[in-house]
N, C-alpha and C. Protein backbone atom coordinates (compact mmCIF):
# COMPACT_ATOMS: atom_id res chain seq x y z
N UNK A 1 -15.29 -15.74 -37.68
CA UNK A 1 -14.25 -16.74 -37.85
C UNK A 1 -13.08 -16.36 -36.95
N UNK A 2 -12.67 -17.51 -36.24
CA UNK A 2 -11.53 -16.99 -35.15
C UNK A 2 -9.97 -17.24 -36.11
N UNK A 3 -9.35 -16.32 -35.67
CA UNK A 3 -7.92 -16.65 -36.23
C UNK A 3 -7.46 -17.96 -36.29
N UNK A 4 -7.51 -18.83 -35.07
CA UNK A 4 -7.25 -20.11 -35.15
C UNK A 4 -7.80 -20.94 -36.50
N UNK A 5 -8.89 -20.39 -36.89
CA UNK A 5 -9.89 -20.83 -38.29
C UNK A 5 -9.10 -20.26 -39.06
N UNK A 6 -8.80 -19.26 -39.22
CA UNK A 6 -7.69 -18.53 -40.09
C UNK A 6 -6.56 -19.12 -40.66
N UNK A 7 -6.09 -19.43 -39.61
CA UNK A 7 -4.40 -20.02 -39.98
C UNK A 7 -4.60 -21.58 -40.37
N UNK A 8 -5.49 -22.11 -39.89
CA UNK A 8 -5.75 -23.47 -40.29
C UNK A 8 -6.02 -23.67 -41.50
N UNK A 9 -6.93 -22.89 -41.91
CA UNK A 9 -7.24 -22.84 -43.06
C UNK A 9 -6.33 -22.53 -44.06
N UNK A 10 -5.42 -21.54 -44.02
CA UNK A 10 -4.55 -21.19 -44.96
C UNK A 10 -3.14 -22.37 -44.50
N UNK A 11 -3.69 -22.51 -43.69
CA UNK A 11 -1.81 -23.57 -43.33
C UNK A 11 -2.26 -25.07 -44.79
N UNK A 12 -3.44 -25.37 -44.71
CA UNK A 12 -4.36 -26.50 -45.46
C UNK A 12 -3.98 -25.93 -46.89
N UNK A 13 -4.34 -24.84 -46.98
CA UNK A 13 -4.20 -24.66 -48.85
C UNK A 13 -2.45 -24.23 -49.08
N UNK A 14 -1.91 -24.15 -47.72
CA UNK A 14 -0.52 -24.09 -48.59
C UNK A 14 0.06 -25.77 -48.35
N UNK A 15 -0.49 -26.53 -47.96
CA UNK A 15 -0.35 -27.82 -47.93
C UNK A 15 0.38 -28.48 -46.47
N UNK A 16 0.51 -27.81 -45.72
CA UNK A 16 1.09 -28.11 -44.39
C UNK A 16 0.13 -28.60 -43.90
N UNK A 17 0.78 -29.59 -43.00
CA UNK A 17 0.24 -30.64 -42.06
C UNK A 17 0.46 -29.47 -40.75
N UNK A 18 -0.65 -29.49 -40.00
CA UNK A 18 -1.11 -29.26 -38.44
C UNK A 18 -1.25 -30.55 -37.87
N UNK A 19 -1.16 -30.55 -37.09
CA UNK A 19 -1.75 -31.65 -35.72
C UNK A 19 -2.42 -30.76 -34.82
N UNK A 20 -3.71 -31.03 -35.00
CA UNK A 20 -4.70 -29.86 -33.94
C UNK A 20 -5.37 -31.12 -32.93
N UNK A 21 -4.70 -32.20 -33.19
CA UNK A 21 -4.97 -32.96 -31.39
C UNK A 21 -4.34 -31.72 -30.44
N UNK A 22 -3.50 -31.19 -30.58
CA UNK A 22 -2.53 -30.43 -28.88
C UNK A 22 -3.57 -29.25 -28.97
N UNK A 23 -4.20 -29.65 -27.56
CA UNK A 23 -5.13 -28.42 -27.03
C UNK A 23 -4.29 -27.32 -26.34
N UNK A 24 -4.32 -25.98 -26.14
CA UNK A 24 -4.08 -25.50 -25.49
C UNK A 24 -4.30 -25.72 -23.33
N UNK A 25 -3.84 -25.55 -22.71
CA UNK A 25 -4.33 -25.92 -21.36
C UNK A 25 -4.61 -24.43 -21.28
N UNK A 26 -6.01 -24.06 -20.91
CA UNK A 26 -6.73 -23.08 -20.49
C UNK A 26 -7.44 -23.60 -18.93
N UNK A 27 -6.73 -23.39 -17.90
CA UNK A 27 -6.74 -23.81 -16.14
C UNK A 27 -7.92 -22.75 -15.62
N UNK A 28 -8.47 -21.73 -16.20
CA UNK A 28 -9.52 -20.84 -15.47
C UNK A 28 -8.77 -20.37 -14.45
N UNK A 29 -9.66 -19.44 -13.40
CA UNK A 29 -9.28 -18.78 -12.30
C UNK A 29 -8.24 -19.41 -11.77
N UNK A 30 -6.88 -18.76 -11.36
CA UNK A 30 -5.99 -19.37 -10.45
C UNK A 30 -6.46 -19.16 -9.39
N UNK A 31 -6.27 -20.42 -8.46
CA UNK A 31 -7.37 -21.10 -7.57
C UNK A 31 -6.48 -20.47 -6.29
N UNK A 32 -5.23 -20.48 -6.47
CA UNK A 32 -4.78 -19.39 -5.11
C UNK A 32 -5.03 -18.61 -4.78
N UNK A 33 -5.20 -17.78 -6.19
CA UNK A 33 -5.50 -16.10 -6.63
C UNK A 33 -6.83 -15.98 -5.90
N UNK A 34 -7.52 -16.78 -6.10
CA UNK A 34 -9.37 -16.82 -5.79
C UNK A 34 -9.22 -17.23 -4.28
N UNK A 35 -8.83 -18.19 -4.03
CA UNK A 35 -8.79 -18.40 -2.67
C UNK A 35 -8.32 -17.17 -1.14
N UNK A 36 -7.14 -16.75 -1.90
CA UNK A 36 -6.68 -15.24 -0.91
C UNK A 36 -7.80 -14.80 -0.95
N UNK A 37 -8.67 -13.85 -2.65
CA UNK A 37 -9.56 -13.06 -2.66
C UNK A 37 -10.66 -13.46 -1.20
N UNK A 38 -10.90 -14.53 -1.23
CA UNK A 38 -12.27 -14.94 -0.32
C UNK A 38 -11.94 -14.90 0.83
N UNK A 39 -10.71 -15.40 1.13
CA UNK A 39 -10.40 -14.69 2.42
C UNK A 39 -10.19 -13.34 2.64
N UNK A 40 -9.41 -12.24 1.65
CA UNK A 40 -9.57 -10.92 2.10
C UNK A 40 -10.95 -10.58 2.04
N UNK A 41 -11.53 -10.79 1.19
CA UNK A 41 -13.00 -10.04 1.69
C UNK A 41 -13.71 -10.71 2.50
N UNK A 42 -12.93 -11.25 3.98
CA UNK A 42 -13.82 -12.00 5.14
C UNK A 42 -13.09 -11.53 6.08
N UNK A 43 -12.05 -10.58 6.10
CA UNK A 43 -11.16 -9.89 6.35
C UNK A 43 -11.77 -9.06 7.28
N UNK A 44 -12.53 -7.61 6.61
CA UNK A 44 -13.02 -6.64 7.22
C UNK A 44 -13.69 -5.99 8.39
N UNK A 45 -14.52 -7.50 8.73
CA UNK A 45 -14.94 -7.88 10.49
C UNK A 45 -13.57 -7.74 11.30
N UNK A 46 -12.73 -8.50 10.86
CA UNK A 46 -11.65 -8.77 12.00
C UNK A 46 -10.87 -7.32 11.54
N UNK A 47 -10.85 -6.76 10.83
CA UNK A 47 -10.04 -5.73 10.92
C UNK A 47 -10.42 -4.49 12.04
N UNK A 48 -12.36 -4.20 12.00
CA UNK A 48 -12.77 -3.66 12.63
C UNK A 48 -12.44 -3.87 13.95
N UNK A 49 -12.57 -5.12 14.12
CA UNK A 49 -12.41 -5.30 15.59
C UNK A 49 -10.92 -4.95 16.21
N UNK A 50 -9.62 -5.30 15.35
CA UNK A 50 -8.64 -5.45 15.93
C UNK A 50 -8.59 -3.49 15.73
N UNK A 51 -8.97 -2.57 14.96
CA UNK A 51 -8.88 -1.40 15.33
C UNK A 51 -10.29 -1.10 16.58
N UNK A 52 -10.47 -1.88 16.87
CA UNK A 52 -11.04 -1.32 18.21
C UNK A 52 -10.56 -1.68 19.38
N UNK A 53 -9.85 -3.18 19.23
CA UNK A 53 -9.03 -3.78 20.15
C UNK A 53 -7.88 -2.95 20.82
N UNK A 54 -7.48 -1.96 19.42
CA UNK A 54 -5.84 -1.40 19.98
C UNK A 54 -6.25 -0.06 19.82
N UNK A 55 -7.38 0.44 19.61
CA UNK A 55 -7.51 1.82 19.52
C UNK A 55 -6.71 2.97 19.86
N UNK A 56 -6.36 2.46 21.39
CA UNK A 56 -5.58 3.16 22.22
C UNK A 56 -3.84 3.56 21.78
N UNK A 57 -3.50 2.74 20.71
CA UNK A 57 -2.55 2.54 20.89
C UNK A 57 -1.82 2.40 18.88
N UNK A 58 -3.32 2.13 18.41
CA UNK A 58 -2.99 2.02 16.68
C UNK A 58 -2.08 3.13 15.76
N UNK A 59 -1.10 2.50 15.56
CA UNK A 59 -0.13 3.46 14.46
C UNK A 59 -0.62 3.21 13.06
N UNK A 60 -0.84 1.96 12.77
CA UNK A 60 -1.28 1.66 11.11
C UNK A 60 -1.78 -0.22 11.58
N UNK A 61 -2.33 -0.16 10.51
CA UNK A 61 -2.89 -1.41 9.89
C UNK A 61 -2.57 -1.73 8.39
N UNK A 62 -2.35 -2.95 7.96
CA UNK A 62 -1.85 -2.93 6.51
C UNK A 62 -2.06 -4.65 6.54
N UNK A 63 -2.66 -5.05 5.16
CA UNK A 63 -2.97 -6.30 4.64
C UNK A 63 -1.49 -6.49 3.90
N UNK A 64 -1.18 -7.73 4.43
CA UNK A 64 0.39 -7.80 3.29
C UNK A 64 -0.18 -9.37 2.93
N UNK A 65 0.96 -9.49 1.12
CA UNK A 65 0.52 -10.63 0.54
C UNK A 65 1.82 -11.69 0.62
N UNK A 66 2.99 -10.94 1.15
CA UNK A 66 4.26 -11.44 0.84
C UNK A 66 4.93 -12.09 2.38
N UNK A 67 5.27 -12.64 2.86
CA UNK A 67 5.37 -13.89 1.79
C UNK A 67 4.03 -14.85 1.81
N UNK A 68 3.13 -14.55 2.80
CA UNK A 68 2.29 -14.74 3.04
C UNK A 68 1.02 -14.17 3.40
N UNK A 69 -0.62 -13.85 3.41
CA UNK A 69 -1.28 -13.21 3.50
C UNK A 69 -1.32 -13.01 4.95
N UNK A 70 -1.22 -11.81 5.80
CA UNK A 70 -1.30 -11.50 6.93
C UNK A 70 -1.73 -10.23 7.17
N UNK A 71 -2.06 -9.93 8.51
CA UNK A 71 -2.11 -8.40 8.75
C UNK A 71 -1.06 -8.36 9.79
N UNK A 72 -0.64 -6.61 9.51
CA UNK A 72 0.37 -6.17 10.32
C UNK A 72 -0.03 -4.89 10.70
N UNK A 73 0.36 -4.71 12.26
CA UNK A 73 -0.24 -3.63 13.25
C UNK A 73 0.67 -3.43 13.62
N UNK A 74 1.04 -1.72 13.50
CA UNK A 74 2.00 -0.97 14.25
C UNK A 74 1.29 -0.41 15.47
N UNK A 75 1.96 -0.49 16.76
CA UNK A 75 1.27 -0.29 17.65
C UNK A 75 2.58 0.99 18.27
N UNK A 76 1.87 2.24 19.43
CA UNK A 76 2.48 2.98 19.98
C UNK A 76 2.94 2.32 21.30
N UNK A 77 4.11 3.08 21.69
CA UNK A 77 4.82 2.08 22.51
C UNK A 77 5.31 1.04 22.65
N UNK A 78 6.31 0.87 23.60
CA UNK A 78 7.15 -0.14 23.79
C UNK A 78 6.03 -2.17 24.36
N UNK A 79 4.82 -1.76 24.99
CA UNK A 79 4.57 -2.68 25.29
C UNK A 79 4.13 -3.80 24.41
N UNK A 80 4.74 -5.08 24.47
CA UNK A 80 4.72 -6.11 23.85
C UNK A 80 3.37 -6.48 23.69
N UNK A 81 2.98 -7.21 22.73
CA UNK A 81 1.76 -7.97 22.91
C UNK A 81 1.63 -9.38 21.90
N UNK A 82 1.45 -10.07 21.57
CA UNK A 82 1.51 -11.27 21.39
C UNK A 82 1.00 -11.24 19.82
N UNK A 83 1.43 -12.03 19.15
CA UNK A 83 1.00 -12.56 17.47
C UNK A 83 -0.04 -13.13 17.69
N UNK A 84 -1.49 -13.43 17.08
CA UNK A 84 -1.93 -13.28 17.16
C UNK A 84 -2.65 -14.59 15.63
N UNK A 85 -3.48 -15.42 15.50
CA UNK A 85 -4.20 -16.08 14.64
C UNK A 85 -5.87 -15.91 14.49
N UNK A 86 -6.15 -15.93 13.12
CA UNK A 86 -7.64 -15.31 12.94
C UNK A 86 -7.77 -16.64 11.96
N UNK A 87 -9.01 -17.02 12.10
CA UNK A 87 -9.97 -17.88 10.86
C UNK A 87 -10.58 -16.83 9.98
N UNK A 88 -10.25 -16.97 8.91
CA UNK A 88 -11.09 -16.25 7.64
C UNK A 88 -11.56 -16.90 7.08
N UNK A 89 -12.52 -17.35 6.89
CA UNK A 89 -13.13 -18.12 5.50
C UNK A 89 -12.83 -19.54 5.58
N UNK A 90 -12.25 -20.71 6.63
CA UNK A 90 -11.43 -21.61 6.82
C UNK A 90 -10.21 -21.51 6.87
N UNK A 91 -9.54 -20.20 6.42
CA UNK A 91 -7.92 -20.10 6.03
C UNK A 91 -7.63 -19.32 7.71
N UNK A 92 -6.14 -19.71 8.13
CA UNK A 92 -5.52 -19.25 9.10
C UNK A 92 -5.01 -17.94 8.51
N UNK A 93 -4.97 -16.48 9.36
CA UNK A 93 -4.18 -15.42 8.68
C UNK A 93 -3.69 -14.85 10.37
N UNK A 94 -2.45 -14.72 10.13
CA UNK A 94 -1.89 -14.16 11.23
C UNK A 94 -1.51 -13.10 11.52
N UNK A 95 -1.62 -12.24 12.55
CA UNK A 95 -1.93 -11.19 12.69
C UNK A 95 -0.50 -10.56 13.36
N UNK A 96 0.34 -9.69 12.68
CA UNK A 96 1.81 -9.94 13.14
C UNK A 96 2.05 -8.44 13.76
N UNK A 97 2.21 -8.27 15.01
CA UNK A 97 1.71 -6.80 16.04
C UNK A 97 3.58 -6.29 16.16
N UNK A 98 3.46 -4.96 15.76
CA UNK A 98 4.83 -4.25 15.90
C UNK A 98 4.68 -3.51 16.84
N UNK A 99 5.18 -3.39 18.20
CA UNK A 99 5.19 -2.17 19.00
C UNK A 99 6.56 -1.41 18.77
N UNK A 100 6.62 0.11 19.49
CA UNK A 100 7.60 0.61 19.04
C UNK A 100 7.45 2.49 18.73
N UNK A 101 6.47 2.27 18.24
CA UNK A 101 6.01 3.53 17.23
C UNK A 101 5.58 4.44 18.07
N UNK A 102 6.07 6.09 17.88
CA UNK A 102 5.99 7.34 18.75
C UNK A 102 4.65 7.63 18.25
N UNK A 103 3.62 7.68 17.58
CA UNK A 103 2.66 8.24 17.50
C UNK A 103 1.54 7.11 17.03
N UNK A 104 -0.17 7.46 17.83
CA UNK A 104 -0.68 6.71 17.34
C UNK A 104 -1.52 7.39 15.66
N UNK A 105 -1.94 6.32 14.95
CA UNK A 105 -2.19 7.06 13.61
C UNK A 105 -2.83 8.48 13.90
N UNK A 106 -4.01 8.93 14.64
CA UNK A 106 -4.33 10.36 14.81
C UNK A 106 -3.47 11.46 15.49
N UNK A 107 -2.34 11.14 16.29
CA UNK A 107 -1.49 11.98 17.01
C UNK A 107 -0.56 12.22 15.28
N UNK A 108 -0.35 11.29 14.85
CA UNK A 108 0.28 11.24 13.70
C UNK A 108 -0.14 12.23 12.79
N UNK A 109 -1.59 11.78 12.70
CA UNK A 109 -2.54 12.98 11.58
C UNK A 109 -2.28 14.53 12.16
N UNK A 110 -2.13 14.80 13.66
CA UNK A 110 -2.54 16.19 14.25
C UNK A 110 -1.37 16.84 14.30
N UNK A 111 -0.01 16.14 14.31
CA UNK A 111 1.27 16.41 13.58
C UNK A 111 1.07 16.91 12.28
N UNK A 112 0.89 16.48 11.80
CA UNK A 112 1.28 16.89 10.19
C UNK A 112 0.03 18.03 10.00
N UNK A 113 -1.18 18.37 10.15
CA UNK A 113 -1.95 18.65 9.91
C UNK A 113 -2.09 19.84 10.99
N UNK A 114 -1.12 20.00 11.70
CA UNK A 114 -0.61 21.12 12.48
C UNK A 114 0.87 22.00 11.52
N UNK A 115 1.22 21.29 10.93
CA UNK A 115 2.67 21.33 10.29
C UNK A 115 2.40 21.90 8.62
N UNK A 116 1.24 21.30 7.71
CA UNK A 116 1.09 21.79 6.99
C UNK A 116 1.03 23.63 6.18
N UNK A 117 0.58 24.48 7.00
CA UNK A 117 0.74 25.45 6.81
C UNK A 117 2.21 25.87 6.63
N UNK A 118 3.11 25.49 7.49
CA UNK A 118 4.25 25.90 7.75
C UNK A 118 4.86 25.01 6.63
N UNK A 119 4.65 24.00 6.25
CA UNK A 119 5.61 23.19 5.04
C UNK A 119 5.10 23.72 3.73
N UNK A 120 3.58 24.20 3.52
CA UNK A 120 3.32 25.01 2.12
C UNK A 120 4.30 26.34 1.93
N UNK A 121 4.71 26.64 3.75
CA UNK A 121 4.96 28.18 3.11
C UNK A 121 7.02 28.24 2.73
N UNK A 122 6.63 27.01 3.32
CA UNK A 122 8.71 26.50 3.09
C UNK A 122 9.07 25.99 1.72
N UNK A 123 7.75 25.08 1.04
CA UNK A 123 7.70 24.78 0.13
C UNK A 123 6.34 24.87 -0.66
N UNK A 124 6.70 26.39 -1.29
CA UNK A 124 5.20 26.77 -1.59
C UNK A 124 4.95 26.03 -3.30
N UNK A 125 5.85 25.08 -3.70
CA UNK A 125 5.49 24.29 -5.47
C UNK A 125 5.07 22.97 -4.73
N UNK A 126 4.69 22.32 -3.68
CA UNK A 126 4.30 21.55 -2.88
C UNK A 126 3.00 20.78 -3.61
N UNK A 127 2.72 20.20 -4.19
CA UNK A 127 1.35 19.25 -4.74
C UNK A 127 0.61 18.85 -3.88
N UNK A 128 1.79 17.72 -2.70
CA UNK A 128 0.95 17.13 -1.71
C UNK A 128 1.79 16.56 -0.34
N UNK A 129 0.84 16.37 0.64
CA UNK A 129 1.52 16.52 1.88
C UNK A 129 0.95 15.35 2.20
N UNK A 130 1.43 14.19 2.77
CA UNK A 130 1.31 12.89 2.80
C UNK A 130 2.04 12.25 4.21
N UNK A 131 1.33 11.67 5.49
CA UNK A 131 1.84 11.51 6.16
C UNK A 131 2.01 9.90 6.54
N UNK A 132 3.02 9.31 6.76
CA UNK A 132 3.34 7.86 6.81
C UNK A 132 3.90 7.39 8.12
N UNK A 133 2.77 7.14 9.05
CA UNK A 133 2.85 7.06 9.92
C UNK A 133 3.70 5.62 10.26
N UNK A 134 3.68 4.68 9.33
CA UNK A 134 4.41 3.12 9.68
C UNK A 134 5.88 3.38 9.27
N UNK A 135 6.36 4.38 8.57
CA UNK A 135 7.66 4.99 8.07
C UNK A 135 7.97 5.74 9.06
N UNK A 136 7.26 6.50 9.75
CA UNK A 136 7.64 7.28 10.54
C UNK A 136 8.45 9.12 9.36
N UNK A 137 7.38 9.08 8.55
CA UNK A 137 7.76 9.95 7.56
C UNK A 137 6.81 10.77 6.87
N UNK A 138 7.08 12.24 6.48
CA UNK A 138 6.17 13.51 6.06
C UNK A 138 6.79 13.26 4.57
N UNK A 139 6.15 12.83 3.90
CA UNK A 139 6.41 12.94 2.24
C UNK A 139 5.64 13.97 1.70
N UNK A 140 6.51 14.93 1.30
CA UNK A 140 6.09 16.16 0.31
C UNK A 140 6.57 15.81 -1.31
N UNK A 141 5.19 15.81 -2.02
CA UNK A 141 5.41 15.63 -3.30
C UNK A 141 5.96 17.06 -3.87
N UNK A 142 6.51 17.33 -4.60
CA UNK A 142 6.75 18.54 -5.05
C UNK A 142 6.92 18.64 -6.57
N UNK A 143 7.03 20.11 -7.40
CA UNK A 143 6.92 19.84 -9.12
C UNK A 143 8.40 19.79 -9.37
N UNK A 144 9.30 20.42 -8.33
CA UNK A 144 10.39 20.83 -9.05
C UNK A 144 11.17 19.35 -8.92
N UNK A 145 12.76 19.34 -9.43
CA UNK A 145 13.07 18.26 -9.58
C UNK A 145 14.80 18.07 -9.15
N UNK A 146 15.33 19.11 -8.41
CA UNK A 146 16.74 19.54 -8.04
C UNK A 146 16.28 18.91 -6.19
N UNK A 147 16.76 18.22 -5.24
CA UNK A 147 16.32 17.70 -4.28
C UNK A 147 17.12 18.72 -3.09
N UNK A 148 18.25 19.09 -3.96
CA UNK A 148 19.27 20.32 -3.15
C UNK A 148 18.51 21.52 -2.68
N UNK A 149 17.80 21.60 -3.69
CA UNK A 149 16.86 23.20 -3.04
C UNK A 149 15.53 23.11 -2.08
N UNK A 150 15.11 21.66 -1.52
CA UNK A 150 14.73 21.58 -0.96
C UNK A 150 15.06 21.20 0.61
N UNK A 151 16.57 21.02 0.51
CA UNK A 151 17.18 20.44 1.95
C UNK A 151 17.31 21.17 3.03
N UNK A 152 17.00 22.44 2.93
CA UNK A 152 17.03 23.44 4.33
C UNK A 152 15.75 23.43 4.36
N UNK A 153 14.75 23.27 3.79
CA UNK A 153 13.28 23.21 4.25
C UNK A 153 12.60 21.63 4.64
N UNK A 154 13.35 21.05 4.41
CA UNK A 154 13.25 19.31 4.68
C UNK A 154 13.56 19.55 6.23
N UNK A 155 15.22 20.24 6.77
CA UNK A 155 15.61 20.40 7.75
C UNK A 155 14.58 21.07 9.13
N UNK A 156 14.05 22.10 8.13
CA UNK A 156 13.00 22.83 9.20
C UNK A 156 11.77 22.30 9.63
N UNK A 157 11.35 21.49 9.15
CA UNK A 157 10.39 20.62 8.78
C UNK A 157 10.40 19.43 9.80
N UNK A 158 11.51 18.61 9.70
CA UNK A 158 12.19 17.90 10.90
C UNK A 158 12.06 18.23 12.27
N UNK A 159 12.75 19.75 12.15
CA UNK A 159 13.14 20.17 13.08
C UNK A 159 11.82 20.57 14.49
N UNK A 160 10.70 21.14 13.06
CA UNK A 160 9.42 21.58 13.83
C UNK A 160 8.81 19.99 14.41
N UNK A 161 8.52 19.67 13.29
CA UNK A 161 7.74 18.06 14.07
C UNK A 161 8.34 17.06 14.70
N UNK A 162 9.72 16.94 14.37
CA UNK A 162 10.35 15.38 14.74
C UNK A 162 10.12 14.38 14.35
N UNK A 163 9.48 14.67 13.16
CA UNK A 163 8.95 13.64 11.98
C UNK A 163 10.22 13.73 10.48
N UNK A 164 11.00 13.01 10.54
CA UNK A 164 11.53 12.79 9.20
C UNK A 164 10.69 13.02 7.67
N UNK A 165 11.69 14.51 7.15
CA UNK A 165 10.49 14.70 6.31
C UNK A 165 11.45 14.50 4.71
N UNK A 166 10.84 14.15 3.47
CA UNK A 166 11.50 13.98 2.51
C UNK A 166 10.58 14.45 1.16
N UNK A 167 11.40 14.33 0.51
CA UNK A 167 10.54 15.34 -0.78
C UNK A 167 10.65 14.29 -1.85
N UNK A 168 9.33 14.14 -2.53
CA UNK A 168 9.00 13.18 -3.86
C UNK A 168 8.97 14.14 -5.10
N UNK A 169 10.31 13.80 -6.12
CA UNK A 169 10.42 15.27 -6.72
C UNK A 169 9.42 14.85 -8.33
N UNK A 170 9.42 15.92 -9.24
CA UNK A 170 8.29 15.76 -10.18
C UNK A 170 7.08 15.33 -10.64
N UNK A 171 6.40 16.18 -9.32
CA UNK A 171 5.03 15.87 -9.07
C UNK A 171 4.57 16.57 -9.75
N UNK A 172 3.07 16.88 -10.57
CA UNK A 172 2.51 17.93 -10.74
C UNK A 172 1.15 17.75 -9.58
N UNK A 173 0.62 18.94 -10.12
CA UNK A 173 -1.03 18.59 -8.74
C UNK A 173 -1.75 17.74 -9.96
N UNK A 174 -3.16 16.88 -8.73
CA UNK A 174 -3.49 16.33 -9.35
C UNK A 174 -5.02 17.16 -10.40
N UNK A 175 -5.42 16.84 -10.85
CA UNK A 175 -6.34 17.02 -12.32
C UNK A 175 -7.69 17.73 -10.90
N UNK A 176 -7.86 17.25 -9.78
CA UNK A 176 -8.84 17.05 -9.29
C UNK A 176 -8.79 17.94 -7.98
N UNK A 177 -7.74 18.29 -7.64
CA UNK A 177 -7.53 19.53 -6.94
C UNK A 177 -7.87 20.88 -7.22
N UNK A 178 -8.28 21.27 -5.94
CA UNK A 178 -8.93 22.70 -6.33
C UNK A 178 -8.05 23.73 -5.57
């Protein structure tokens, strides 16, 4: 017996009138909601390609929903290159290219991943070392939670890579780390 049976029933023996003409409007899948979905997952071809297109030159890739569904490419260097329109699924998604950016995503990775040793031993309560290449930023999670005692090692940190580095305070490690 569903609650709705429930209350009806007892609304009846305490003598109240219902009007159960007013249906609820139950609309199913929001049809926008479903519609993006089918286009992002028609997505993944063109993503491949456009990281092979800019290989040379790729800082990041990122699906954005706001204000509209698009992709956005940070590209290394100053040279311009043009916006860009894709068919997905029938839907137009535009492809919105940032040049600008000092590193491409792997020069990015070989930074930080050159740098790591030296940021565990500056900040040895360190959880995790996280590099954000579209920020242009080394995020160190850390446990402690005072941001002051980390600012001369933020500094050195900077100083070694030329990567803006900042600390995410009250981290613990995760469950799954060894």
């Amino acid at each position: 017996m569903s609650i709705a049976s429930i209350v009806l029933f007892l609304a009846g023996a305490q003598g109240v009138a219902i009007n159960t003409s007013t249906q609820l409007n139950v609309a199913g899948p929001d049809l926008a909601g479903q519609q993006r979905l089918e286009v992002e997952s028609g997505l993944d071809p063109h993503i491949k390609q456009l990281q092979e297109k800019y290989k040379d030159r790729l800082t990041y890739i990122s699906i954005e929903s706001q204000p509209d569904l698009h992709i956005r490419i940070g590209l290394k260097g100053s040279a311009v290159e043009p916006d860009q329109k894709l068919s997905v699924n029938g839907e137009s998604v535009r492809v919105d290219l940032q040049e600008g950016y000092l590193y491409t995503r792997e020069e990015f990775r070989q930074v930080v991943k050159k740098a790591t040793p030296k940021i565990i031993e500056l900040i040895p309560d360190a959880t995790s070392i996280n590099g954000r290449p579209n920020l242009n930023i080394i995020e160190i999670w850390v446990q402690g939670t005072d941001e002051k005692t980390y600012q001369r090692a933020l500094e050195q940190i900077q100083k070694i890579t030329g990567i803006k580095a900042q600390v995410v305070l009250g981290t613990v490690p995760s469950r799954n780390s060894v």
